[in-house]
C-alpha atoms as a PDB file:
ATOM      1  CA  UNK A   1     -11.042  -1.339 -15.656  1.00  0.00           C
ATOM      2  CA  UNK A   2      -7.907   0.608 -14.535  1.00  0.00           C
ATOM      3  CA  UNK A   3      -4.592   1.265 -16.449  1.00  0.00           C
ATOM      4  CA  UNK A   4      -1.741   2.157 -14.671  1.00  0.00           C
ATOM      5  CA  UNK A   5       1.566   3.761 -15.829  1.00  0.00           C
ATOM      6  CA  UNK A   6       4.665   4.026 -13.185  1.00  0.00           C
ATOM      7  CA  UNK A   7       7.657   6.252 -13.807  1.00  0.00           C
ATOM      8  CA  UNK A   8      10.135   8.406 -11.973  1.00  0.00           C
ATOM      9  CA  UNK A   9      12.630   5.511 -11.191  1.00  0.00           C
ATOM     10  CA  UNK A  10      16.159   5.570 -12.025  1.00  0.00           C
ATOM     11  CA  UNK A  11      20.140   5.373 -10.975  1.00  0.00           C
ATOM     12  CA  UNK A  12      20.553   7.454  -7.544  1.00  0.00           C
ATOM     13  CA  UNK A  13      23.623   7.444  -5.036  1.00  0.00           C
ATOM     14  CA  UNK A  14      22.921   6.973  -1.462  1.00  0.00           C
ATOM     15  CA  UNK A  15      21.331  10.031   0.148  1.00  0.00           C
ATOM     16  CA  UNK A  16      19.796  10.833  -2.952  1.00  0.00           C
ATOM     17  CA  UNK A  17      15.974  11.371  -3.740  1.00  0.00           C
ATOM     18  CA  UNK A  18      13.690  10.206  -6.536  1.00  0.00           C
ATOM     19  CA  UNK A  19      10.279  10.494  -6.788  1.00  0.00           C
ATOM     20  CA  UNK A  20       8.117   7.790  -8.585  1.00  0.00           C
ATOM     21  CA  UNK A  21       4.646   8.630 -10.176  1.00  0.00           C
ATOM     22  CA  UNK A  22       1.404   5.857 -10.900  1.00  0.00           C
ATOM     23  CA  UNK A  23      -1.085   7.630 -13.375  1.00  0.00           C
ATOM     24  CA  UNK A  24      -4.330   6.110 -13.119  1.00  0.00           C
ATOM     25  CA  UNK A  25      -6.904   6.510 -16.049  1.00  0.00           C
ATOM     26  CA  UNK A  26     -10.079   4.274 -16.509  1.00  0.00           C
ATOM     27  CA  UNK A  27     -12.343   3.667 -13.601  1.00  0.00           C
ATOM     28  CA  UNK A  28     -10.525   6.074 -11.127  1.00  0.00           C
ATOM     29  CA  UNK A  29     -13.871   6.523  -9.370  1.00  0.00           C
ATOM     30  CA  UNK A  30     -13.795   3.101  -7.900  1.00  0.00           C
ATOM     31  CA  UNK A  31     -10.208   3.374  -7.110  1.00  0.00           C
ATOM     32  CA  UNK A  32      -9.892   2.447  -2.596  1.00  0.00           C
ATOM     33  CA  UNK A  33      -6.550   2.165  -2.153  1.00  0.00           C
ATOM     34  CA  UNK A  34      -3.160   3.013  -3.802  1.00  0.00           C
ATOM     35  CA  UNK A  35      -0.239   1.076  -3.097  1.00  0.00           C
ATOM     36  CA  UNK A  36       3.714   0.938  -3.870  1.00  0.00           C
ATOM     37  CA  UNK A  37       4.869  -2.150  -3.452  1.00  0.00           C
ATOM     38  CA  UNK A  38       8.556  -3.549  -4.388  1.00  0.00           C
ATOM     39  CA  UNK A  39      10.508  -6.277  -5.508  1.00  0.00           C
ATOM     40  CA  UNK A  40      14.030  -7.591  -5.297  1.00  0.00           C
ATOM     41  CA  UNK A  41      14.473 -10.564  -8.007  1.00  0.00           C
ATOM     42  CA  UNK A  42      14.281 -14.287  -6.343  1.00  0.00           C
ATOM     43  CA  UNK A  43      12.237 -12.119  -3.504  1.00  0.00           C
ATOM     44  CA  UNK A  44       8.252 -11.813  -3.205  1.00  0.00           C
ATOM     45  CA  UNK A  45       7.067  -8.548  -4.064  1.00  0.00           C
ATOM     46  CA  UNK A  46       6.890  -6.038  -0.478  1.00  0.00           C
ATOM     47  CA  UNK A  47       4.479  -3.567   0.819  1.00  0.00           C
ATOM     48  CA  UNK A  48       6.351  -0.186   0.636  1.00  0.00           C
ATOM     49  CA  UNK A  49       3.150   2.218   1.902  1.00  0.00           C
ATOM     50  CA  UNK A  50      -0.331   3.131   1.006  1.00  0.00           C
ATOM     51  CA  UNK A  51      -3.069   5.707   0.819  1.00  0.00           C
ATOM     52  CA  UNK A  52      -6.758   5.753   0.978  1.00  0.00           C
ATOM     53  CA  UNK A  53      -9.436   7.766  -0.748  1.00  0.00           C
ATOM     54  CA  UNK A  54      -9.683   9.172   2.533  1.00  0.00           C
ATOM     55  CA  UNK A  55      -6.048  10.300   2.840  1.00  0.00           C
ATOM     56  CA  UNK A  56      -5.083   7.664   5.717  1.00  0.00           C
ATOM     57  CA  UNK A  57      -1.196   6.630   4.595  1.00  0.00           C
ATOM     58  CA  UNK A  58       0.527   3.356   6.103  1.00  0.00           C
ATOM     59  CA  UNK A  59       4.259   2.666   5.611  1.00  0.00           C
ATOM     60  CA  UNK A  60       7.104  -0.168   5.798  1.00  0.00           C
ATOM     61  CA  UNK A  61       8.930   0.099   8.817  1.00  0.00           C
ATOM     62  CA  UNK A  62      11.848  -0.290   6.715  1.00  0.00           C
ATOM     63  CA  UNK A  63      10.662   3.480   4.958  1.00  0.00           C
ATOM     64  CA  UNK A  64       9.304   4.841   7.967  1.00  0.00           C
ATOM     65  CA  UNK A  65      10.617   8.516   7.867  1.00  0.00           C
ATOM     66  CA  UNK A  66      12.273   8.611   4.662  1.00  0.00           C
ATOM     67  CA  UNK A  67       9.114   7.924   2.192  1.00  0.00           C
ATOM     68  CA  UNK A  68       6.335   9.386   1.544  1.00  0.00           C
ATOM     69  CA  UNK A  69       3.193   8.349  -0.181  1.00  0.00           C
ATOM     70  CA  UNK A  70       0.595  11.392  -1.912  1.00  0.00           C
ATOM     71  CA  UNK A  71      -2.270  11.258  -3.992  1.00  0.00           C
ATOM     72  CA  UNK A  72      -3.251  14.838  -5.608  1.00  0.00           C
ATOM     73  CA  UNK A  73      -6.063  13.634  -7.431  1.00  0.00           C
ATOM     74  CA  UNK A  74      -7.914  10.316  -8.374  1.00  0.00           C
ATOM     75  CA  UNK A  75      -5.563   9.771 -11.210  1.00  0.00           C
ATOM     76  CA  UNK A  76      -2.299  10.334  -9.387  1.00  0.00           C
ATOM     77  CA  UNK A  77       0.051   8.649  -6.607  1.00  0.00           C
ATOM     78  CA  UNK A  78       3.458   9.751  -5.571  1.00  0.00           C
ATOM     79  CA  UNK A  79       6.276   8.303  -3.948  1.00  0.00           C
ATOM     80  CA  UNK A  80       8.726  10.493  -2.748  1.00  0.00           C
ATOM     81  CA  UNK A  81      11.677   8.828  -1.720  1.00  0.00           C
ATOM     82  CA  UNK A  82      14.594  10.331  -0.011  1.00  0.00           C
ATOM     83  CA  UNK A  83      17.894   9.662   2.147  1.00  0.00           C
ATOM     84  CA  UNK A  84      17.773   6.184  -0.719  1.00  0.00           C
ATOM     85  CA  UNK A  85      19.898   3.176   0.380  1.00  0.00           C
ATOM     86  CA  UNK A  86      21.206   0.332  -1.393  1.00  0.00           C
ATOM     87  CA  UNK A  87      18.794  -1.495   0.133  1.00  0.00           C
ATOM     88  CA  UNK A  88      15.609   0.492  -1.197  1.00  0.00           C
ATOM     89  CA  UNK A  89      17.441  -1.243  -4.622  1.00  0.00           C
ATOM     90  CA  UNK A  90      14.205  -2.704  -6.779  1.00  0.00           C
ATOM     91  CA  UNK A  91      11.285  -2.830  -8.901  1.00  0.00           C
ATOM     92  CA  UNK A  92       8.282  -0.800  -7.721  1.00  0.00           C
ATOM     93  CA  UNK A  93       5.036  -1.083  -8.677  1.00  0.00           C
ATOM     94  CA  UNK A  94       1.967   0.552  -8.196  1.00  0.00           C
ATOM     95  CA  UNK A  95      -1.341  -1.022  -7.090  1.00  0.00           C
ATOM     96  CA  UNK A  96      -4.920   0.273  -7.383  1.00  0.00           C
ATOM     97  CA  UNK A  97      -7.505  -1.729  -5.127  1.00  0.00           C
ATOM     98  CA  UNK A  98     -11.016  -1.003  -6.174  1.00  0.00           C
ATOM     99  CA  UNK A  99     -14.055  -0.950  -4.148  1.00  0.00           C
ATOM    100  CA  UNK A 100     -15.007  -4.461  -5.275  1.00  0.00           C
ATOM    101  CA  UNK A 101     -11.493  -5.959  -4.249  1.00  0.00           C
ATOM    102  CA  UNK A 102     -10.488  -6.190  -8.282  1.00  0.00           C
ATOM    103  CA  UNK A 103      -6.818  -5.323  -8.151  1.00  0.00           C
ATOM    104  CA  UNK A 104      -4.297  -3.549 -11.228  1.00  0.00           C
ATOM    105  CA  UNK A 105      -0.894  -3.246 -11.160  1.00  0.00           C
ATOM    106  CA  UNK A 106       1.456  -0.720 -13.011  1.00  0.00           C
ATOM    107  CA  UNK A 107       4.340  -2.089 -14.926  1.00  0.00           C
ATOM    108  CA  UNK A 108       7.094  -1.336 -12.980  1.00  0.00           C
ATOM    109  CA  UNK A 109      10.025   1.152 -12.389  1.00  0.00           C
ATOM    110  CA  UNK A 110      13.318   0.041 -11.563  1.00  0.00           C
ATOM    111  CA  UNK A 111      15.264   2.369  -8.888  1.00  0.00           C
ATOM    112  CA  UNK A 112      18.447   1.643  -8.190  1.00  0.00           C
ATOM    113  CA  UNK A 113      20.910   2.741  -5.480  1.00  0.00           C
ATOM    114  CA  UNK A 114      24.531   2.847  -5.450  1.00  0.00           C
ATOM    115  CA  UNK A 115      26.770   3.028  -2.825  1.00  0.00           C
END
C-alpha cells in the first residue's frame, strides 16, 4: 500500500504562486506515475500534469507554461503553480499509479484564487 498526504494549498490573489506537496510513504518502490489532478464541485475531477519514474512530465493545456510538476525523490511530488487564476480555483489531489495499475489518492488541498 501507499499513503499519501497533500499540502501547500491555500488563499492566493491572481498572479500569485503556491506550491502544493504529495508525500508518499509505504510502497514508494512500486510507485509509476504521480499525478495532480483537480476538482471544481458539481465538476469531474481533471488531469492537471504528471511525472514518471523516468522524469517524462505531461501537462493540461489549460497549465501549460505556468505549472510545473517535480519529483525529488520516491516519496515526494511538487506542484509549483504560478501566474494563479481564478480559474485554477479547486481541490487538488495527488495520485500515485503503481506498477500493477492499483491507484491512491491524497486527501486533498483546496487552493483558491481571488480576483
Amino acid at each position: 500500500q501507499v499513503q499519501l498526504v497533500d499540502s501547500g494549498g491555500g488563499l492566493v490573489q491572481a498572479g500569485g504562486s503556491l506550491r502544493l506537496s504529495c508525500a508518499a510513504s509505504g510502497n514508494t518502490h512500486l510507485i509509476n506515475v504521480m499525478n495532480w489532478y483537480r476538482q471544481v464541485p458539481g465538476n469531474e475531477r481533471e488531469l492537471v500534469a504528471g511525472i514518471s519514474s523516468g522524469g517524462k512530465t505531461t501537462y493540461a493545456d489549460s497549465v501549460k507554461g505556468r505549472f510545473t510538476i517535480s519529483r525529488p525523490n520516491a516519496k515526494l511530488v511538487y506542484l509549483q503553480m504560478n501566474n494563479l487564476k481564478p480559474e485554477d480555483t479547486a481541490v487538488y489531489y495527488c495520485r500515485a499509479a503503481l506498477q500493477f495499475g492499483t491507484l491512491y489518492w491524497g486527501q486533498g488541498t483546496q487552493v483558491t484564487v481571488s480576483s
